[in-house]
Protein backbone atom coordinates (compact mmCIF):
# COMPACT_ATOMS: atom_id res chain seq x y z
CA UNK A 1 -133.55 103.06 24.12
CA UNK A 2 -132.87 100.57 27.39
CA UNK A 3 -130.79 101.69 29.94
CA UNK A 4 -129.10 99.26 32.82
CA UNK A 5 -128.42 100.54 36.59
CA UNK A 6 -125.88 99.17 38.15
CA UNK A 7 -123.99 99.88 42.05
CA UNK A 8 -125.29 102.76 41.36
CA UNK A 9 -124.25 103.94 37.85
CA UNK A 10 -126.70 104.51 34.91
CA UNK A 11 -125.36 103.67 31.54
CA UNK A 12 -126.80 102.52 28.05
CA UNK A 13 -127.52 99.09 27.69
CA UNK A 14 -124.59 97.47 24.90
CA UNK A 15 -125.57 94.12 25.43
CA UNK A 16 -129.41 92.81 25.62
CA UNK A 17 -130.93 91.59 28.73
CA UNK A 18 -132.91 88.47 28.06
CA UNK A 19 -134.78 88.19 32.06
CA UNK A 20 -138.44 87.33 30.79
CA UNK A 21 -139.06 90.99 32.61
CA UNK A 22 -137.14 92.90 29.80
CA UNK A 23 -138.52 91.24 26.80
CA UNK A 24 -141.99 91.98 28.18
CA UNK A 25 -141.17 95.40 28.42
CA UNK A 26 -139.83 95.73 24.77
CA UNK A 27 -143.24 93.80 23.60
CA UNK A 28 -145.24 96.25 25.59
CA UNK A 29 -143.10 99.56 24.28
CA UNK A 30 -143.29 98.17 20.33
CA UNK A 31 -147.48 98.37 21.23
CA UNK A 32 -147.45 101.50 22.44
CA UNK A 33 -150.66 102.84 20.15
CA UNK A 34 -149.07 106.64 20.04
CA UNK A 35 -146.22 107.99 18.02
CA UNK A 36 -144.63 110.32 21.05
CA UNK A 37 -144.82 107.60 23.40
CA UNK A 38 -143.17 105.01 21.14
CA UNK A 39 -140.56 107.73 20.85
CA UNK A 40 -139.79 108.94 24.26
CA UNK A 41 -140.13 105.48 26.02
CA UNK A 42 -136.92 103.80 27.76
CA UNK A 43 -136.59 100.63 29.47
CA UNK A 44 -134.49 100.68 32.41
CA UNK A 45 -132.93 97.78 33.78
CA UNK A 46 -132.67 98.37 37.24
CA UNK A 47 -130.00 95.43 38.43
CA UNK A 48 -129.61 96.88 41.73
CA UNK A 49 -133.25 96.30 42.71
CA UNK A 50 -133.61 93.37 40.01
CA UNK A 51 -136.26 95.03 38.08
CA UNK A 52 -137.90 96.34 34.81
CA UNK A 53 -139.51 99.65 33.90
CA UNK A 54 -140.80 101.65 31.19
CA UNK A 55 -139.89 105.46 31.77
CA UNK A 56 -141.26 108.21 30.18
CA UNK A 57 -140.38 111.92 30.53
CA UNK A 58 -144.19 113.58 30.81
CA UNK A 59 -144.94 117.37 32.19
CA UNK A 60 -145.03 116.35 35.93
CA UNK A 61 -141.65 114.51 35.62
CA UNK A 62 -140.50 111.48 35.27
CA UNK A 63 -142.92 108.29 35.36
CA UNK A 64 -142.39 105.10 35.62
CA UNK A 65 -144.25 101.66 34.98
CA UNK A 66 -142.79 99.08 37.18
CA UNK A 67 -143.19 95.10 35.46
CA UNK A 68 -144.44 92.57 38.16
CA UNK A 69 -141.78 90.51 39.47
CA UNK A 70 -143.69 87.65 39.22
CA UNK A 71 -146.84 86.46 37.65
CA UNK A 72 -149.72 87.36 39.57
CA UNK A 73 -148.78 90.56 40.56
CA UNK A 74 -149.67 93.84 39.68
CA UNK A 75 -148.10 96.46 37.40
CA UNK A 76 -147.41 99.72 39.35
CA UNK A 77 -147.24 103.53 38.06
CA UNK A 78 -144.74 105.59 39.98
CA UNK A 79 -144.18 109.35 39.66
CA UNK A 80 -140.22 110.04 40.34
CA UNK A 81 -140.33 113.36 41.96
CA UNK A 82 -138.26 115.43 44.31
CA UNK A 83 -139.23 114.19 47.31
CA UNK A 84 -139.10 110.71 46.44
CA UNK A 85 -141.24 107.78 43.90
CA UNK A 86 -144.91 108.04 44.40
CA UNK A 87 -147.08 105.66 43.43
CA UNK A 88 -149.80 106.86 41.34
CA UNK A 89 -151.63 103.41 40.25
CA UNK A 90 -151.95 99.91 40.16
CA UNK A 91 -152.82 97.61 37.32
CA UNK A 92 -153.47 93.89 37.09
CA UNK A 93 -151.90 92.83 33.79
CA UNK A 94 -151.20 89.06 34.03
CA UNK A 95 -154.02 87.70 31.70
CA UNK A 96 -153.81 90.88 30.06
CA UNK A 97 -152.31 90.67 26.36
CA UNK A 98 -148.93 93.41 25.47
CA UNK A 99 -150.82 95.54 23.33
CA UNK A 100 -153.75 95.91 26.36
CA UNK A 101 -150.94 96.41 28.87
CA UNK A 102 -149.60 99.06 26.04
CA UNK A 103 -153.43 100.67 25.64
CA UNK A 104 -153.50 101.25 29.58
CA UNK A 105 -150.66 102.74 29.75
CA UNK A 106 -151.28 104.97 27.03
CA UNK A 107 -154.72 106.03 28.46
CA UNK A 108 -153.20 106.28 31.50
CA UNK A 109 -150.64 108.83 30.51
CA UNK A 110 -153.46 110.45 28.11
CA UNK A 111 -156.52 111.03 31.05
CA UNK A 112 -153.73 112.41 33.43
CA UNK A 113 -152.66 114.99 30.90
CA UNK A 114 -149.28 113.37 31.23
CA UNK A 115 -148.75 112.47 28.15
């Protein structure tokens, strides 16, 4: 499922978003090596702040994995909690293949108990 904010509003994507950030993020979901993950994950398009996440509903609340902007920079991990995003990690991902972006993200999720 992809979702797109914009001004404010959340609604289901109708239309695909072709930024190089949002087909990343569908290669990277399609590897994701468990079943419940695959399942629960949604890419958010997040036009107000022109970026790209993965979400996933774990036990702590909503997390999110942030796409670099740009090559070269690092994948983040934020927890969306009441009092505001937290980030809970960094990754480097750029020479990094989908399905190992995919695999950390998984363990990840998986040695936190997240997930």
């Amino acid at each position: 499922m992809e979702i797109v904010i914009t001004a404010g509003k959340v609604t289901p994507s109708t239309e695909e978003i072709t930024t190089p950030q949002a087909q990343k993020a569908r290669r990277i979901a399609n590897f994701l090596p468990r079943p419940e993950l695959l399942r629960d994950a949604v890419i958010e398009h997040n036009q107000d702040d022109n970026t790209t996440s993965i979400r996933f509903e774990t036990t702590a609340g909503p997390i999110r994995i942030l796409l670099p902007i740009a090559e070269g920079f690092e994948f983040h991990i934020i927890h969306d909690s009441d009092t505001g995003p937290h980030i809970l990690g960094t990754f480097r991902g750029a020479s990094l293949s989908v399905r190992a972006v995919a695999f950390r993200i998984s363990e990840f999720l998986r040695t936190r108990g997240l997930k």
